[in-house]
C-alpha atoms as a PDB file:
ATOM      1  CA  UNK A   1       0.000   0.000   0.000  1.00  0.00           C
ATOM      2  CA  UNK A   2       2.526   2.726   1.014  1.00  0.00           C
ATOM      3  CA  UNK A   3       4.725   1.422  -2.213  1.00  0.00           C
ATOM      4  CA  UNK A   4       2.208   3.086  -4.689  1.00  0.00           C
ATOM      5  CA  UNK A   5       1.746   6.362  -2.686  1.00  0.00           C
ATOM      6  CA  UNK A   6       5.871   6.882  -2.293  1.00  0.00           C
ATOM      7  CA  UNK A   7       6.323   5.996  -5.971  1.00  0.00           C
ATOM      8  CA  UNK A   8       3.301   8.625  -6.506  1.00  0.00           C
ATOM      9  CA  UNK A   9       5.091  11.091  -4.144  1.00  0.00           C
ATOM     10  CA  UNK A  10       8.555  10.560  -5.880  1.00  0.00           C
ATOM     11  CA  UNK A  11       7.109  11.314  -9.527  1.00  0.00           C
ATOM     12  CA  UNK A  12       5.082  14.259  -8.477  1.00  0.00           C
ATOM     13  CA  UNK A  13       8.502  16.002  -6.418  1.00  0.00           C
ATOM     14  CA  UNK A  14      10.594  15.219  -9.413  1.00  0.00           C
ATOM     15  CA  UNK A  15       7.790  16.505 -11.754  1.00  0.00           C
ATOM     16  CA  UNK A  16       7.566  19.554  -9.733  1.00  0.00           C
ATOM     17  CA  UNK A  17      11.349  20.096  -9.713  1.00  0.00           C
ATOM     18  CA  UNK A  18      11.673  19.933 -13.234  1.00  0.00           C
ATOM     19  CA  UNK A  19       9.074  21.903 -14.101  1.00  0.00           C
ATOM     20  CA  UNK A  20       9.716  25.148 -11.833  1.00  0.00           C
ATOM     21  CA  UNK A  21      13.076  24.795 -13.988  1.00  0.00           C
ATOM     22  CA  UNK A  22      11.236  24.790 -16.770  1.00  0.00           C
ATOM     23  CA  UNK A  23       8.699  27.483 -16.172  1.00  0.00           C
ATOM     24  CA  UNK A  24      11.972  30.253 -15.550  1.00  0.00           C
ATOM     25  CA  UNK A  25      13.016  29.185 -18.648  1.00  0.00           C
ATOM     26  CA  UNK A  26      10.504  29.832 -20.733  1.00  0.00           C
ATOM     27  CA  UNK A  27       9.622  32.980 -19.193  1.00  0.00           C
ATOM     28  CA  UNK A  28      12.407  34.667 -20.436  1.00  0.00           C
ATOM     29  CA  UNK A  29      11.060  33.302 -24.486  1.00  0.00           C
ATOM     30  CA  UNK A  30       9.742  36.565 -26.232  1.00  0.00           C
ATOM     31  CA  UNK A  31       5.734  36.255 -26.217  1.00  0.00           C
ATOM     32  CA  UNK A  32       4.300  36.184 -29.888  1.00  0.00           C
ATOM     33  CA  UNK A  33       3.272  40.021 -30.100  1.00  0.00           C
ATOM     34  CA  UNK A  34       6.966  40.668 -29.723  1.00  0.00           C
ATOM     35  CA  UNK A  35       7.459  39.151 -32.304  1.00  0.00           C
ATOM     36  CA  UNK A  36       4.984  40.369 -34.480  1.00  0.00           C
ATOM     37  CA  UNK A  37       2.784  37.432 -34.752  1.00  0.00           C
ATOM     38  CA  UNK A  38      -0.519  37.497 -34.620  1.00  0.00           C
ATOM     39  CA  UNK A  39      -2.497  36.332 -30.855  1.00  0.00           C
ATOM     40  CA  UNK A  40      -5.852  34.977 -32.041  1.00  0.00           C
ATOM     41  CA  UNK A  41      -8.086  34.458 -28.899  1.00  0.00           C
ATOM     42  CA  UNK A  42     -10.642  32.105 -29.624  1.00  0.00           C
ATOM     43  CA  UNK A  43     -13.676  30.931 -27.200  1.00  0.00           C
ATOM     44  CA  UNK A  44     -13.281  27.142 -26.268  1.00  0.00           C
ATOM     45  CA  UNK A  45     -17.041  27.068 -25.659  1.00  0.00           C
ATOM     46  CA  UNK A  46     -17.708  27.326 -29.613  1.00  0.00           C
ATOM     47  CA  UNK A  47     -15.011  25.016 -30.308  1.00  0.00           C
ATOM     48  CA  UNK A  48     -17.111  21.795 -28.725  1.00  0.00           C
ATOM     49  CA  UNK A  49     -15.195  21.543 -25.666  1.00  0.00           C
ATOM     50  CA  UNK A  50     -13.131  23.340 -22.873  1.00  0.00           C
ATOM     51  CA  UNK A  51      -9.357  20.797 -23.369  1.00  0.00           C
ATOM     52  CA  UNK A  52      -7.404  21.700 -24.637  1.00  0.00           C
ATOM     53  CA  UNK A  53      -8.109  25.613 -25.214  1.00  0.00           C
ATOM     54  CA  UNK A  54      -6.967  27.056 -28.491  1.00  0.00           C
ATOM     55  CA  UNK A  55      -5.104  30.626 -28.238  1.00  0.00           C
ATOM     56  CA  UNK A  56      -3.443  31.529 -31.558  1.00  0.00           C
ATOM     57  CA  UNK A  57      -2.832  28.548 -34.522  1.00  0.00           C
ATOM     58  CA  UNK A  58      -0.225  25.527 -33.431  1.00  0.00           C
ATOM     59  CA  UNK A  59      -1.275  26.555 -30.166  1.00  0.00           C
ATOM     60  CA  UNK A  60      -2.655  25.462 -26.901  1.00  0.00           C
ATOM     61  CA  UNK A  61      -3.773  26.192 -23.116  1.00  0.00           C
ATOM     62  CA  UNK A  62      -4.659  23.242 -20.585  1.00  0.00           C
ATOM     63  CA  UNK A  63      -5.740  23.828 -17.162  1.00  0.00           C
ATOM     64  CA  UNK A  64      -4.828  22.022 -14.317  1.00  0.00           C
ATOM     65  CA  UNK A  65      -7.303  19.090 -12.420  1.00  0.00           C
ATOM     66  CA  UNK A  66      -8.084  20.077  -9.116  1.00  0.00           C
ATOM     67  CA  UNK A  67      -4.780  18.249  -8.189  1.00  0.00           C
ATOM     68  CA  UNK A  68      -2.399  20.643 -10.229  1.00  0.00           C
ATOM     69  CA  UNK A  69      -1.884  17.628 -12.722  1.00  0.00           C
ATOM     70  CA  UNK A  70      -2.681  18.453 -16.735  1.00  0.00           C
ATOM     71  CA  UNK A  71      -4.606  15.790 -18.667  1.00  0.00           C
ATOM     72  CA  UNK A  72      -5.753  16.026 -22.368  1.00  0.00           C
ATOM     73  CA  UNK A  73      -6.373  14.115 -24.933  1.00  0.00           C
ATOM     74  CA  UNK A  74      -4.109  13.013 -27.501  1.00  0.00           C
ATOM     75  CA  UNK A  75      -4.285  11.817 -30.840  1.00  0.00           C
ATOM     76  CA  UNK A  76      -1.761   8.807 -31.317  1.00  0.00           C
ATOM     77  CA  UNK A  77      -1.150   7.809 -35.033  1.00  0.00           C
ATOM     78  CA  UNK A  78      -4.640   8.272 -35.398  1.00  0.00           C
ATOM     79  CA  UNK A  79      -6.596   7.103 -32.038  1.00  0.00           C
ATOM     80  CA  UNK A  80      -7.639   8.728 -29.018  1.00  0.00           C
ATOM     81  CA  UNK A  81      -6.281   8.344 -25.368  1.00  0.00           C
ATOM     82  CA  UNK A  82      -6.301  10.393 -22.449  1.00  0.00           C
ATOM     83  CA  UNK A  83      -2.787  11.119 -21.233  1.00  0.00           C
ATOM     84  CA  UNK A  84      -1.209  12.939 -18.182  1.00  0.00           C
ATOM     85  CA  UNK A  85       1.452  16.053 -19.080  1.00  0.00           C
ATOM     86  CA  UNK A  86       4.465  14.902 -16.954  1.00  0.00           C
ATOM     87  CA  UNK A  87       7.119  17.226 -17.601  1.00  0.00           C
ATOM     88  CA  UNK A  88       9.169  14.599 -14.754  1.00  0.00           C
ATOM     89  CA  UNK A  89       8.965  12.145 -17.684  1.00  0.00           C
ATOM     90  CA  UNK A  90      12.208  11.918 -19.910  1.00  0.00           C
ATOM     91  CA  UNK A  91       9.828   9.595 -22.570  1.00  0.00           C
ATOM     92  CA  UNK A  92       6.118   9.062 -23.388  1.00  0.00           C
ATOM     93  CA  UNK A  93       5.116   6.217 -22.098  1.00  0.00           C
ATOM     94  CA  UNK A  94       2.465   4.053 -22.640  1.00  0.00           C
ATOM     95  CA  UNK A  95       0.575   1.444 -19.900  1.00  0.00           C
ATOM     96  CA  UNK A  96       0.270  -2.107 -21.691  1.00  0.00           C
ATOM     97  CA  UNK A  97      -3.322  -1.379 -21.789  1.00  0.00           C
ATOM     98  CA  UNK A  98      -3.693   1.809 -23.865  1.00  0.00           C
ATOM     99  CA  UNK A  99      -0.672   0.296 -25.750  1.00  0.00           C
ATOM    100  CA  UNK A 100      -3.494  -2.778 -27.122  1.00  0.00           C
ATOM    101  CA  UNK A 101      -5.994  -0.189 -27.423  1.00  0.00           C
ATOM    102  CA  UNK A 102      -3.954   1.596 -29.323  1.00  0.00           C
ATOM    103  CA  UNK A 103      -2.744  -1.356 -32.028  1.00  0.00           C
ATOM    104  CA  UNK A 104       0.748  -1.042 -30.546  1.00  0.00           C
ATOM    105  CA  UNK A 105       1.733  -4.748 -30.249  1.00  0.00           C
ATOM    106  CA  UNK A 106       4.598  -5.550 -27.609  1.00  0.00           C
ATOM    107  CA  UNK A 107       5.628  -9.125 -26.976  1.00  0.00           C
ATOM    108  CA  UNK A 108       7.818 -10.323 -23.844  1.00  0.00           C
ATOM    109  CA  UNK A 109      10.097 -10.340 -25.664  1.00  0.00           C
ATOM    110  CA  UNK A 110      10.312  -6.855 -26.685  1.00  0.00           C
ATOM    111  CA  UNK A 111      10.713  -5.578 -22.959  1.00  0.00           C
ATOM    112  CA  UNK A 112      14.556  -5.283 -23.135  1.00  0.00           C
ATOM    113  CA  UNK A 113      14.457  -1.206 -21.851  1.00  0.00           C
ATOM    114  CA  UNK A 114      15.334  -0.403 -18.506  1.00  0.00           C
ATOM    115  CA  UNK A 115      13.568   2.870 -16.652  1.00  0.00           C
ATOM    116  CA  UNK A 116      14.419   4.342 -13.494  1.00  0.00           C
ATOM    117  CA  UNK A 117      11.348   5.394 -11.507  1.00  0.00           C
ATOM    118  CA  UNK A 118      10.381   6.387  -8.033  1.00  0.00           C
ATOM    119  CA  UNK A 119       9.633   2.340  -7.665  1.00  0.00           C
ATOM    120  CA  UNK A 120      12.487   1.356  -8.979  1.00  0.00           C
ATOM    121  CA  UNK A 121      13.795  -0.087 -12.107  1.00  0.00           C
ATOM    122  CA  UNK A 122      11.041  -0.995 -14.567  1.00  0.00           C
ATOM    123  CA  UNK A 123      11.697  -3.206 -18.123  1.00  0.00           C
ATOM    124  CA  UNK A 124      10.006  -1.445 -20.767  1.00  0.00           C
ATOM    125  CA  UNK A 125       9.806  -1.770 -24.814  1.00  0.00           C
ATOM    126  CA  UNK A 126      10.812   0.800 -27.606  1.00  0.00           C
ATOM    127  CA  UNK A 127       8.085   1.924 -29.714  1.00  0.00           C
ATOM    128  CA  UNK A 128       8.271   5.021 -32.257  1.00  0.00           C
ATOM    129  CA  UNK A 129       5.035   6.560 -32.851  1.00  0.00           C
ATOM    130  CA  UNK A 130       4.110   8.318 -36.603  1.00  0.00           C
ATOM    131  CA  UNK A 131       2.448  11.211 -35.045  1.00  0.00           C
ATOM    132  CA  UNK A 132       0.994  12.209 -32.128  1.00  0.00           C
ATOM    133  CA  UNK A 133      -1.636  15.561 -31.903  1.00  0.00           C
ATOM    134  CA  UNK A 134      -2.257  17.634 -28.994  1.00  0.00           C
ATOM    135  CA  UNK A 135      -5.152  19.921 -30.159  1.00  0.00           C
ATOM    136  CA  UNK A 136      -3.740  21.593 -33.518  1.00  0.00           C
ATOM    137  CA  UNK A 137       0.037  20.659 -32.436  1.00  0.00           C
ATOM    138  CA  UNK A 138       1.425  17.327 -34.171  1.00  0.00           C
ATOM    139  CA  UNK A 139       4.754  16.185 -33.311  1.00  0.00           C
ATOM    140  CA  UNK A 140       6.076  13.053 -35.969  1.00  0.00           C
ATOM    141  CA  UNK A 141       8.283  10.069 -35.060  1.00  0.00           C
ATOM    142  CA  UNK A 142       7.734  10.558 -31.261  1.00  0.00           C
ATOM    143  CA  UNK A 143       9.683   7.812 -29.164  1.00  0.00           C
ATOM    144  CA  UNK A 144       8.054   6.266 -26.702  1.00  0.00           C
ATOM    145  CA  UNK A 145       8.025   3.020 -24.287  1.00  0.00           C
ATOM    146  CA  UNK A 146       5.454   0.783 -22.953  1.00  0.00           C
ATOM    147  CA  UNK A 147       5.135  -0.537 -19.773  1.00  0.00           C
ATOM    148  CA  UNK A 148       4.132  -4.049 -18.704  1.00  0.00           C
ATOM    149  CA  UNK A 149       1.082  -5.412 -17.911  1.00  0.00           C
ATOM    150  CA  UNK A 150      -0.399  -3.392 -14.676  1.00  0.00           C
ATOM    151  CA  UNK A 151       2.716  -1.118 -13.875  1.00  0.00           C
ATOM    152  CA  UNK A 152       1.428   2.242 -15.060  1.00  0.00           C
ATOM    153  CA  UNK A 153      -2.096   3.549 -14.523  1.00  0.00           C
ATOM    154  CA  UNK A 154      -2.110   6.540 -16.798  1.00  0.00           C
ATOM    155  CA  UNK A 155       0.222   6.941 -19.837  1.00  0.00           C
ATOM    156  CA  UNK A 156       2.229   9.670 -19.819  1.00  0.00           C
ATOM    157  CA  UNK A 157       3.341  12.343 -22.390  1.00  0.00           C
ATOM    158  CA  UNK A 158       6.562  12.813 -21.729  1.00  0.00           C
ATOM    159  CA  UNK A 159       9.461  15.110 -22.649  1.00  0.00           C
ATOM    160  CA  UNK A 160       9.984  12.930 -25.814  1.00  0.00           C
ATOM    161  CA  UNK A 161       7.096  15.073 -27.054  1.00  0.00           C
ATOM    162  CA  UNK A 162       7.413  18.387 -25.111  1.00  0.00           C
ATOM    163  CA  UNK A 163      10.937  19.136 -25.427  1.00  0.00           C
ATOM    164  CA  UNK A 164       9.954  19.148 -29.722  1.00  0.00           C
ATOM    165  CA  UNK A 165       7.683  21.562 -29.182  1.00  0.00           C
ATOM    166  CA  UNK A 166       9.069  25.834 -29.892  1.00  0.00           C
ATOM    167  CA  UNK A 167       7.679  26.668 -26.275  1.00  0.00           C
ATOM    168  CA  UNK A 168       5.822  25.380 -23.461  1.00  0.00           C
ATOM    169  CA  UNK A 169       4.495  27.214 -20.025  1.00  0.00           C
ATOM    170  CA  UNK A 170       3.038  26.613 -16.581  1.00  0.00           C
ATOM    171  CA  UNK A 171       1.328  29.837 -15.080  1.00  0.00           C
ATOM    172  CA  UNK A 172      -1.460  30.367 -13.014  1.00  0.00           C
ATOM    173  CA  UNK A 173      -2.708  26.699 -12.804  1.00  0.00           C
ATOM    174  CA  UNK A 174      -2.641  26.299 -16.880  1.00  0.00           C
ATOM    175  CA  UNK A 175      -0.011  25.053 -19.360  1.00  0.00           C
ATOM    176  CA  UNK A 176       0.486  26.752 -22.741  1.00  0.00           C
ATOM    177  CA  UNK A 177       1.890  24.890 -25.213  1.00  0.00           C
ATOM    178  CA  UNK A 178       2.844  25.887 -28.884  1.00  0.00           C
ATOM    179  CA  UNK A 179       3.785  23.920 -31.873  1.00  0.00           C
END
């Protein structure tokens, strides 16, 4: 019992660390009227939905759950699956499950990665995914892992995606993100 809640405690410090890093660094990035583009606000309400919110083209605001974490959906090679942001997360990864959901086929075989997490050292397997969307942002040839069978609740979208995008932002309980 206390293994998942330390393990849940050790991703959430390290995501936390990383991202204050983070957030001073992209501060400092020049915002888009500086630079002469164009900042087309755009209600989310006519849009269909309220996640991700769209702020200028290529571009995106989440908010944060009522735990600070971001979740959105994200369009993997063509499919649907929630994910969690985890800016903590060198790699997208993928639980077993959402893997099969998603036609990504891993055999025993295949589980010859190693990851360090907060519960230790987990096997994992390589995958490369065509594209994956976030709202209007699509990043191509994305690597990514996938977890056995039961060892990760909610897949993650990692820094394997993030770090490809031009900019991304925490501020004020929401994450910007731009393609």
């Amino acid at each position: 019992m206390t293994q998942p809640v330390l393990w849940a405690l050790g991703v959430t410090s390290a995501a936390v660390t990383v991202a204050m890093s983070l957030v001073t660094r992209f501060e400092n990035a020049p915002h888009p009227r500086e630079r002469g583009e164009t900042a087309l606000n755009i209600d989310s309400t006519s849009l269909g939905g309220t996640n991700p919110t769209r702020f200028a083209p290529n571009a995106i605001t989440l908010s944060a759950d009522s735990n600070g974490h971001f979740a959105t959906d994200v369009d993997v090679a063509g499919r649907s699956l929630k994910m969690l942001v985890d800016t903590g997360a060198t790699i997208c990864a993928f639980s077993y499950e959402d893997a099969q959901r998603l036609g990504l086929r891993v055999y025993e075989q295949d589980f010859t990665r190693r990851i360090d997490t907060a519960n230790g050292t987990v096997a994992a397997a390589n995958v490369r995914i065509p594209v994956m969307r976030v709202g209007t942002i699509s990043i191509r040839d994305v690597e990514a892992v996938v977890l056995p069978r039961g060892r990760l609740g909610t897949s993650l979208l990692g820094m394997s995606f993030l770090r490809r995008l031009n900019d991304f932002k925490m501020s004020d309980g929401r994450l910007m993100m731009r393609g």
